[in-house]
C-alpha atoms as a PDB file:
ATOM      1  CA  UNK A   1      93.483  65.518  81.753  1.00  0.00           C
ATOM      2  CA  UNK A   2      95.644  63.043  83.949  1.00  0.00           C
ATOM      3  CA  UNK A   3      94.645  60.945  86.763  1.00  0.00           C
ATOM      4  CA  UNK A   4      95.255  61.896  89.878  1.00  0.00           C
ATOM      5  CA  UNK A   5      96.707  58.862  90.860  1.00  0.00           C
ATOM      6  CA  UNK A   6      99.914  59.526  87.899  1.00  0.00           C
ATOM      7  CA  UNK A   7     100.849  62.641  89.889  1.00  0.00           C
ATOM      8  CA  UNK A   8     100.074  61.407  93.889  1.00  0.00           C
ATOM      9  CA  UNK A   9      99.905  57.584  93.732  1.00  0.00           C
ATOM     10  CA  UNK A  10      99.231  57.234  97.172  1.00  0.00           C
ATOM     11  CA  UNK A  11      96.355  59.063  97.660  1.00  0.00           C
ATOM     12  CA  UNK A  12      94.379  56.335  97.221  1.00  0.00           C
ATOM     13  CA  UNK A  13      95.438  54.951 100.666  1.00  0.00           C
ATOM     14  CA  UNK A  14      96.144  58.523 102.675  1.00  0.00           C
ATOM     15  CA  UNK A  15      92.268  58.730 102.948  1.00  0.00           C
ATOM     16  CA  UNK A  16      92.166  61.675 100.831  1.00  0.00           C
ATOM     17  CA  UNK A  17      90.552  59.756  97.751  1.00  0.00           C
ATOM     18  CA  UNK A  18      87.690  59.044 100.384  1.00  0.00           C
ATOM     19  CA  UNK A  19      87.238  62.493 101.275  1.00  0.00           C
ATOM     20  CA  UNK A  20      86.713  63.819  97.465  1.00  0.00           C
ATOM     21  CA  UNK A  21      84.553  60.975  96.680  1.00  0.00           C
ATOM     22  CA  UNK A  22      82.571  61.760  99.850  1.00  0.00           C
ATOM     23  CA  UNK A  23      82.284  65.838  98.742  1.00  0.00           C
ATOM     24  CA  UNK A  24      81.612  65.012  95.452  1.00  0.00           C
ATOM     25  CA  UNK A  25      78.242  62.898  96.333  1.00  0.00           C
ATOM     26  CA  UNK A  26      77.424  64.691  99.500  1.00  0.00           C
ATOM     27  CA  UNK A  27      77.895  68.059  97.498  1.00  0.00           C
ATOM     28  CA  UNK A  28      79.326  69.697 101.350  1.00  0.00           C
ATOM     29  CA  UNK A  29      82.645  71.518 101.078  1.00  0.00           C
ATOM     30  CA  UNK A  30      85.916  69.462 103.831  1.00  0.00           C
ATOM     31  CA  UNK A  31      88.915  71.437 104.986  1.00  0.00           C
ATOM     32  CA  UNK A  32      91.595  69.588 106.858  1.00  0.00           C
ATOM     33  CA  UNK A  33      95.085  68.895 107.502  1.00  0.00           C
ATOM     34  CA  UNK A  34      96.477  66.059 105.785  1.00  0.00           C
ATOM     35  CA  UNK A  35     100.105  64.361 105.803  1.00  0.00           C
ATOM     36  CA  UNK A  36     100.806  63.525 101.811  1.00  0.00           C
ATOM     37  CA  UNK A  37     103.944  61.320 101.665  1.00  0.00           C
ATOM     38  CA  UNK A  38     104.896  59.939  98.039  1.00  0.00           C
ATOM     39  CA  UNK A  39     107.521  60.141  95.514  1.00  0.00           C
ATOM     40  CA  UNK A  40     106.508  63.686  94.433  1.00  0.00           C
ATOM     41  CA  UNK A  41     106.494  65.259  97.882  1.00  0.00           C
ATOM     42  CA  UNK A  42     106.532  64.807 101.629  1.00  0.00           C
ATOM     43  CA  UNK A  43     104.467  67.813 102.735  1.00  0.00           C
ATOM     44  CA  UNK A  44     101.859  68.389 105.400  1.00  0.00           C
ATOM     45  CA  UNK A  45      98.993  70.203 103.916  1.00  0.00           C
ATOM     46  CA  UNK A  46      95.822  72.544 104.689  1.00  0.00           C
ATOM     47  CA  UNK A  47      93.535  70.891 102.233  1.00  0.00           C
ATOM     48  CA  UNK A  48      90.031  72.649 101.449  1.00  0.00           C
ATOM     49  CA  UNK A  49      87.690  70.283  98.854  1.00  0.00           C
ATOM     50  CA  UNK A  50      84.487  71.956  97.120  1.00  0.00           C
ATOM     51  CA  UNK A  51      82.164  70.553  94.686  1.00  0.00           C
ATOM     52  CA  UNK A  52      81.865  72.625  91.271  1.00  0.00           C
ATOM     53  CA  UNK A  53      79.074  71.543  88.995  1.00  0.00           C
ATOM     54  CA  UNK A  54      80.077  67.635  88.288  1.00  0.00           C
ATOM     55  CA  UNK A  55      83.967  68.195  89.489  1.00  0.00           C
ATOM     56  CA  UNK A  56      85.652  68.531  92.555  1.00  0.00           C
ATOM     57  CA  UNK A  57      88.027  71.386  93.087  1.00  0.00           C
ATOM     58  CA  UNK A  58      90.911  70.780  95.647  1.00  0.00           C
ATOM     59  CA  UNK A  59      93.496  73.298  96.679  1.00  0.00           C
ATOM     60  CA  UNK A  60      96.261  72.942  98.970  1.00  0.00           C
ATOM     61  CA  UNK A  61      98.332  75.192 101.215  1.00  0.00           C
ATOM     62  CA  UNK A  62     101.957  73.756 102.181  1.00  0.00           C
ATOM     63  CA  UNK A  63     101.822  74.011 105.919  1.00  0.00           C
ATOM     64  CA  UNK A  64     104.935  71.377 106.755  1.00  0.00           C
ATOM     65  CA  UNK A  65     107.082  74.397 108.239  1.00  0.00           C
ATOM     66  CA  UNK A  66     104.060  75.326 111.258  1.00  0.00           C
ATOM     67  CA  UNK A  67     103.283  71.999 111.036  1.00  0.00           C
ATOM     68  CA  UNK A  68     106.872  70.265 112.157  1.00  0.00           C
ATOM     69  CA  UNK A  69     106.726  72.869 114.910  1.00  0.00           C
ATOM     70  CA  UNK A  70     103.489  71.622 116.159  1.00  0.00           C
ATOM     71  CA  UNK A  71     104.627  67.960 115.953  1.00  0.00           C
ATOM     72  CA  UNK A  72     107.785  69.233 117.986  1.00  0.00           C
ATOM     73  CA  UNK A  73     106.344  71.456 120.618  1.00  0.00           C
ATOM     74  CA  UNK A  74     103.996  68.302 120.913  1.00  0.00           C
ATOM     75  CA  UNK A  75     106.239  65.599 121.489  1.00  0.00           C
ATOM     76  CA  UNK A  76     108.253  68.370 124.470  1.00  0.00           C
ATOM     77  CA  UNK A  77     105.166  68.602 125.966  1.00  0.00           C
ATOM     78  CA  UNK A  78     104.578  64.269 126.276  1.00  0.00           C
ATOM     79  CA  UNK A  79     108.241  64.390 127.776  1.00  0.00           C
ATOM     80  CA  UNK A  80     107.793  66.840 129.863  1.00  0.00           C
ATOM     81  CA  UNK A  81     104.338  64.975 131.149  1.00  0.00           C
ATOM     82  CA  UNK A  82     106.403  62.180 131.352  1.00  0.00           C
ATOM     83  CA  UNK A  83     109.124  63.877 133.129  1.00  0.00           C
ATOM     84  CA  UNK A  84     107.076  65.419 135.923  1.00  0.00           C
ATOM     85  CA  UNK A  85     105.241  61.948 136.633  1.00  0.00           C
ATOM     86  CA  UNK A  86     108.629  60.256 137.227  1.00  0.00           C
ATOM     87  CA  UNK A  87     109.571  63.215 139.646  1.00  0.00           C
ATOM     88  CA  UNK A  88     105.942  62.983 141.144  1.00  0.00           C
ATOM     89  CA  UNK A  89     106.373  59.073 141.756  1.00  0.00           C
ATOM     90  CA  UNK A  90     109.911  59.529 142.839  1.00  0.00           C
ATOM     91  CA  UNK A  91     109.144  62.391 145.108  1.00  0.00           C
ATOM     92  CA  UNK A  92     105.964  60.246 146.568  1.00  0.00           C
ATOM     93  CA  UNK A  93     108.718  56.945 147.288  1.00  0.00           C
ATOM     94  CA  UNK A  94     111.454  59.503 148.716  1.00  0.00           C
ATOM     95  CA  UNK A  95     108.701  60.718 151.045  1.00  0.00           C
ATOM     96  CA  UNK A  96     107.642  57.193 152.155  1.00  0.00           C
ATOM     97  CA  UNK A  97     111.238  55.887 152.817  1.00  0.00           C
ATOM     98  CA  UNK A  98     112.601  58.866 154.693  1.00  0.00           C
ATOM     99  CA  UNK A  99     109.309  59.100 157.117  1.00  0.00           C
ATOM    100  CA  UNK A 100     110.885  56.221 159.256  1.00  0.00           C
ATOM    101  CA  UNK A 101     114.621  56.838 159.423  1.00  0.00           C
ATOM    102  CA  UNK A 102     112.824  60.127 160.983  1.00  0.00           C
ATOM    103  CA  UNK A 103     110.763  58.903 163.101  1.00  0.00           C
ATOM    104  CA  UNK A 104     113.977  56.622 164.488  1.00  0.00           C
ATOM    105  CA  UNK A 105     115.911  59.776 165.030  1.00  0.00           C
ATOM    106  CA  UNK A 106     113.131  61.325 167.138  1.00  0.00           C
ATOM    107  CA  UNK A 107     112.030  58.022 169.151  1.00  0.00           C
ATOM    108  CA  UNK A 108     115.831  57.417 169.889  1.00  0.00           C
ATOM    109  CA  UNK A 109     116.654  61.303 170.757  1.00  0.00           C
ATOM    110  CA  UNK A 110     113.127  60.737 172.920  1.00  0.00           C
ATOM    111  CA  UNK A 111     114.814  58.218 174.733  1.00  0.00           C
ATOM    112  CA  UNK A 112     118.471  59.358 175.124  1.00  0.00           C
ATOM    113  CA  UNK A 113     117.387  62.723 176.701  1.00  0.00           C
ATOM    114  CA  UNK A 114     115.311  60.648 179.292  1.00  0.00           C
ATOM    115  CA  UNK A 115     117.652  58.345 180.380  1.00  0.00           C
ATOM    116  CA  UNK A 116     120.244  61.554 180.675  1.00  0.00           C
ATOM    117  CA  UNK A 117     117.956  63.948 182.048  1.00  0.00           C
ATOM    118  CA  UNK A 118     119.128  64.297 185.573  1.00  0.00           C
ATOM    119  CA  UNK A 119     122.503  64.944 184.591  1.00  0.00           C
ATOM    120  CA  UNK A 120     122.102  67.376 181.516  1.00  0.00           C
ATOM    121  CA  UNK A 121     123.303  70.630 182.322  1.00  0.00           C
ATOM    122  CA  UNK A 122     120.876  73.425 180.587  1.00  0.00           C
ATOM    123  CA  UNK A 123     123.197  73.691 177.525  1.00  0.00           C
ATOM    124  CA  UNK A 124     123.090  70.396 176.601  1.00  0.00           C
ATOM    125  CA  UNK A 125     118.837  70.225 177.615  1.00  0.00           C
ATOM    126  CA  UNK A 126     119.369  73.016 174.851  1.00  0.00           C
ATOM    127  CA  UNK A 127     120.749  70.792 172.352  1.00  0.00           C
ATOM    128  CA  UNK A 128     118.299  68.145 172.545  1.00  0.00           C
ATOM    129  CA  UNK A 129     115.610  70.732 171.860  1.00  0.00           C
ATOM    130  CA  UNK A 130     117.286  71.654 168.657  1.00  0.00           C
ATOM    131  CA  UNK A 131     117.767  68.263 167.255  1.00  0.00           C
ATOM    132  CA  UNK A 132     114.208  67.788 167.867  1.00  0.00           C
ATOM    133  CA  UNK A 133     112.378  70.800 166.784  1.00  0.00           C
ATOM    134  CA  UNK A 134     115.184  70.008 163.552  1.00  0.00           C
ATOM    135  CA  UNK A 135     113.523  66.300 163.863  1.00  0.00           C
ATOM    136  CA  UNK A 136     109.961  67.698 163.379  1.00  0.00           C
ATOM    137  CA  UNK A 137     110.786  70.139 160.534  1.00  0.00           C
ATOM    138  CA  UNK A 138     112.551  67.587 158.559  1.00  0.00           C
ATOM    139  CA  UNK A 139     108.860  65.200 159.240  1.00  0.00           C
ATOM    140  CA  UNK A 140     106.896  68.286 157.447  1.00  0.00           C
ATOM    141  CA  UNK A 141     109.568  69.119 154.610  1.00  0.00           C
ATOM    142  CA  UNK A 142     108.752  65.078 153.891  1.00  0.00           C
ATOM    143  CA  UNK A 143     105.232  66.042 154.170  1.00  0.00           C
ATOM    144  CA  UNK A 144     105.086  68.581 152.264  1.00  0.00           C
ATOM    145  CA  UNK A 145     107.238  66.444 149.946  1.00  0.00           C
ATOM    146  CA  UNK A 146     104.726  63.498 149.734  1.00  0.00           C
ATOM    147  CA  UNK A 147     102.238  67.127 149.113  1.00  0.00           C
ATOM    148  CA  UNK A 148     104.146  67.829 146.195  1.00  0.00           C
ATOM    149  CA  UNK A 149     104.296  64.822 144.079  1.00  0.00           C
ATOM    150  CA  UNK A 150     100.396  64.581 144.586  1.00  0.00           C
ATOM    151  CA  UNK A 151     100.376  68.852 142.730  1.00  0.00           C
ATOM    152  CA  UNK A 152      99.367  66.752 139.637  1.00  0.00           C
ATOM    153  CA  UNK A 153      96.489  65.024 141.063  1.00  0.00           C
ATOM    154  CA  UNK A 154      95.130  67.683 143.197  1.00  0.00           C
ATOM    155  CA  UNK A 155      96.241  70.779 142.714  1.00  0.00           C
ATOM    156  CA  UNK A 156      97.458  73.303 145.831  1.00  0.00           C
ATOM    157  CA  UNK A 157      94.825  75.691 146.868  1.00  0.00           C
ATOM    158  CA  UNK A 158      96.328  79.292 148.647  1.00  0.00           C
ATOM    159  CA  UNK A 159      95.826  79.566 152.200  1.00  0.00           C
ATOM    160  CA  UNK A 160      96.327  82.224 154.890  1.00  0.00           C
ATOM    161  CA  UNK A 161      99.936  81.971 155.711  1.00  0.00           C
ATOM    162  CA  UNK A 162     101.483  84.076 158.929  1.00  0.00           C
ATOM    163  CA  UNK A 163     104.657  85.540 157.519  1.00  0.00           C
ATOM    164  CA  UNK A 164     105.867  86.156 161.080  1.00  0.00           C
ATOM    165  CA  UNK A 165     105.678  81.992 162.007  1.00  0.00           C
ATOM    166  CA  UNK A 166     107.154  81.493 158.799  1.00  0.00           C
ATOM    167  CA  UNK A 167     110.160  83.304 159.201  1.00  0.00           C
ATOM    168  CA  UNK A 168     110.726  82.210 162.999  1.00  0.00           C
ATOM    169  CA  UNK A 169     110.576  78.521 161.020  1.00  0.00           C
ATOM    170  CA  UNK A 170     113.554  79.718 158.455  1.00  0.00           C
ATOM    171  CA  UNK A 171     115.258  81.204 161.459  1.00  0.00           C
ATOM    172  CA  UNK A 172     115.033  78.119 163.625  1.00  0.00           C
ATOM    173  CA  UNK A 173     116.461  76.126 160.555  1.00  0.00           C
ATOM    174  CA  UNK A 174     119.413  78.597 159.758  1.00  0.00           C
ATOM    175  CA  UNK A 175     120.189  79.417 163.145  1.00  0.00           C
ATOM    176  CA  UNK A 176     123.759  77.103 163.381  1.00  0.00           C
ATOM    177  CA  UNK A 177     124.625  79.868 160.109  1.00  0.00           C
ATOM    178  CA  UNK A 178     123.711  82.609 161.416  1.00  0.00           C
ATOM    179  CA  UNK A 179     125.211  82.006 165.111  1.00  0.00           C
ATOM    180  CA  UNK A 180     128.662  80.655 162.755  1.00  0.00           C
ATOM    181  CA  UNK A 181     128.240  83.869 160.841  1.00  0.00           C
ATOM    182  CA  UNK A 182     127.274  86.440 163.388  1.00  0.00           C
ATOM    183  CA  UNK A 183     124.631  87.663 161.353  1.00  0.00           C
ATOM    184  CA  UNK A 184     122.358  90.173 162.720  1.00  0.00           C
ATOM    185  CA  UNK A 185     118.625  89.530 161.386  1.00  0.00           C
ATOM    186  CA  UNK A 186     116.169  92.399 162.277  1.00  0.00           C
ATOM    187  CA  UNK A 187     112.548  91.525 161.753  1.00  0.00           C
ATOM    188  CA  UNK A 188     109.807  94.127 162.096  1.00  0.00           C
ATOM    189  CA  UNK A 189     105.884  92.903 162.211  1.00  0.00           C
ATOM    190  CA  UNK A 190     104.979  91.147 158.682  1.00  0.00           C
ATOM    191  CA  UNK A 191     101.543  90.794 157.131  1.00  0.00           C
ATOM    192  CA  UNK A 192      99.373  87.654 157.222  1.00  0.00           C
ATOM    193  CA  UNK A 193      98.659  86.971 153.101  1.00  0.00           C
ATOM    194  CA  UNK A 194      97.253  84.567 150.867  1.00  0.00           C
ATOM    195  CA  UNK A 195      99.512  82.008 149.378  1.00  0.00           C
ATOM    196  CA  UNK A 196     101.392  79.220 149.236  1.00  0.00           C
ATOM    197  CA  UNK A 197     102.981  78.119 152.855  1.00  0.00           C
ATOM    198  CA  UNK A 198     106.285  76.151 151.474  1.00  0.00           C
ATOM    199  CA  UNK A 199     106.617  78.282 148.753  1.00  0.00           C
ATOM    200  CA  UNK A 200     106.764  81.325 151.144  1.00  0.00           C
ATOM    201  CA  UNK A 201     109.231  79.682 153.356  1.00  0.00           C
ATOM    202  CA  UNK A 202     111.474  78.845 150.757  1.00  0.00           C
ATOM    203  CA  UNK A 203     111.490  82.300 149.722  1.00  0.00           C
ATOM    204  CA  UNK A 204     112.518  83.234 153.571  1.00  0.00           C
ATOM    205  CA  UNK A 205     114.746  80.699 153.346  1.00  0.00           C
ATOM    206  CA  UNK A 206     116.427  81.603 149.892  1.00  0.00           C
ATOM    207  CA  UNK A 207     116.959  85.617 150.892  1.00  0.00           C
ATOM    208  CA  UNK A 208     117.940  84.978 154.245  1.00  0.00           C
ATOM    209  CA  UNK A 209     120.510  82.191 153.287  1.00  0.00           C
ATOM    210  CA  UNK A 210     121.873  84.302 150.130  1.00  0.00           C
ATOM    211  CA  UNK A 211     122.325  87.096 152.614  1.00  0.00           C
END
């Protein structure tokens, strides 16, 4: 026998009021989730409104517990958007600014191992190889850097990867700890299989360096 406005006095500007006067004229029965805020409570609510004769029946189901979750899980998932574009732009810069100290390190050895060449003995000739072919993997762990903070935009497609070049590639990176360690690395004939080619060599990379 009591206004509804006595009990929730802010219903009125919530948008529920709107939503019972528009069931109780269209006669067509609303369900919803609605955020009630007031002095009696501060609940979120399942709401379902139903025209009866010349009234309006509403009933509510407290859903603020499921309902705070959601909200929660929600805002983790705009920081963790968030998160991942400030990797992706910072991966995309990191890759920019390291592609010419590189390219320096390669011109220069370029030009050092000409002007010694006649008197490099084959060690040394040896050396210079292995800063460069170290030269050129560090260009394609940039590109594949500059790869990754683009994942977002274009996502990586498998490919046919040759587990046999991969693992020479791992080798040819670790060899300095394996020739410090004396390791022993015996390699039969691997498979050529669908994937993804850095994440494959870091997983060469990861047993073979744990070992």
């Amino acid at each position: 026998g009591q206004l509804a406005s006595v009990k929730f006095e802010t219903y009125k500007v919530n948008g529920l009021f709107e939503r019972l006067r528009e069931v109780y004229f269209s006669g067509k029965q609303q369900q919803f989730d609605i955020h009630y805020k007031g002095t009696v409570a501060d609940v979120w609510s399942n709401m379902r409104i139903t025209r009866i004769g010349d009234e309006v029946l509403g009933t509510f189901t407290d859903i603020t517990q499921i309902k705070t979750l959601q909200l929660q899980l929600e805002q983790h998932i705009e920081e963790l958007k968030r998160s991942n574009a400030y990797l992706g732009e910072f991966a995309h810069a990191a890759s920019h600014d390291l592609k010419e100290p590189i390219r320096k390190i390669q011109t220069f050895t370029d030009r050092l191992q000409n002007t010694l060449q006649d008197r490099l003995t084959q060690a040394e000739a040896g050396i210079f190889e292995r800063m460069q072919t170290a030269a050129r993997r560090m260009n394609l762990l940039v590109e594949d850097l500059l790869t990754y903070s683009q994942v977002s935009e274009t996502p990586l497609e498998k490919e046919e990867v040759n587990l046999n070049e991969k693992l020479q590639v791992v080798l040819s990176d670790l060899d300095v700890q394996i020739e410090e360690k004396k390791a022993v690395i015996t390699v039969e004939n691997l498979p050529i299989v669908k994937g993804y080619r850095r994440q494959l060599q870091q997983l060469f990379q990861n047993l073979i360096g744990n070992a």
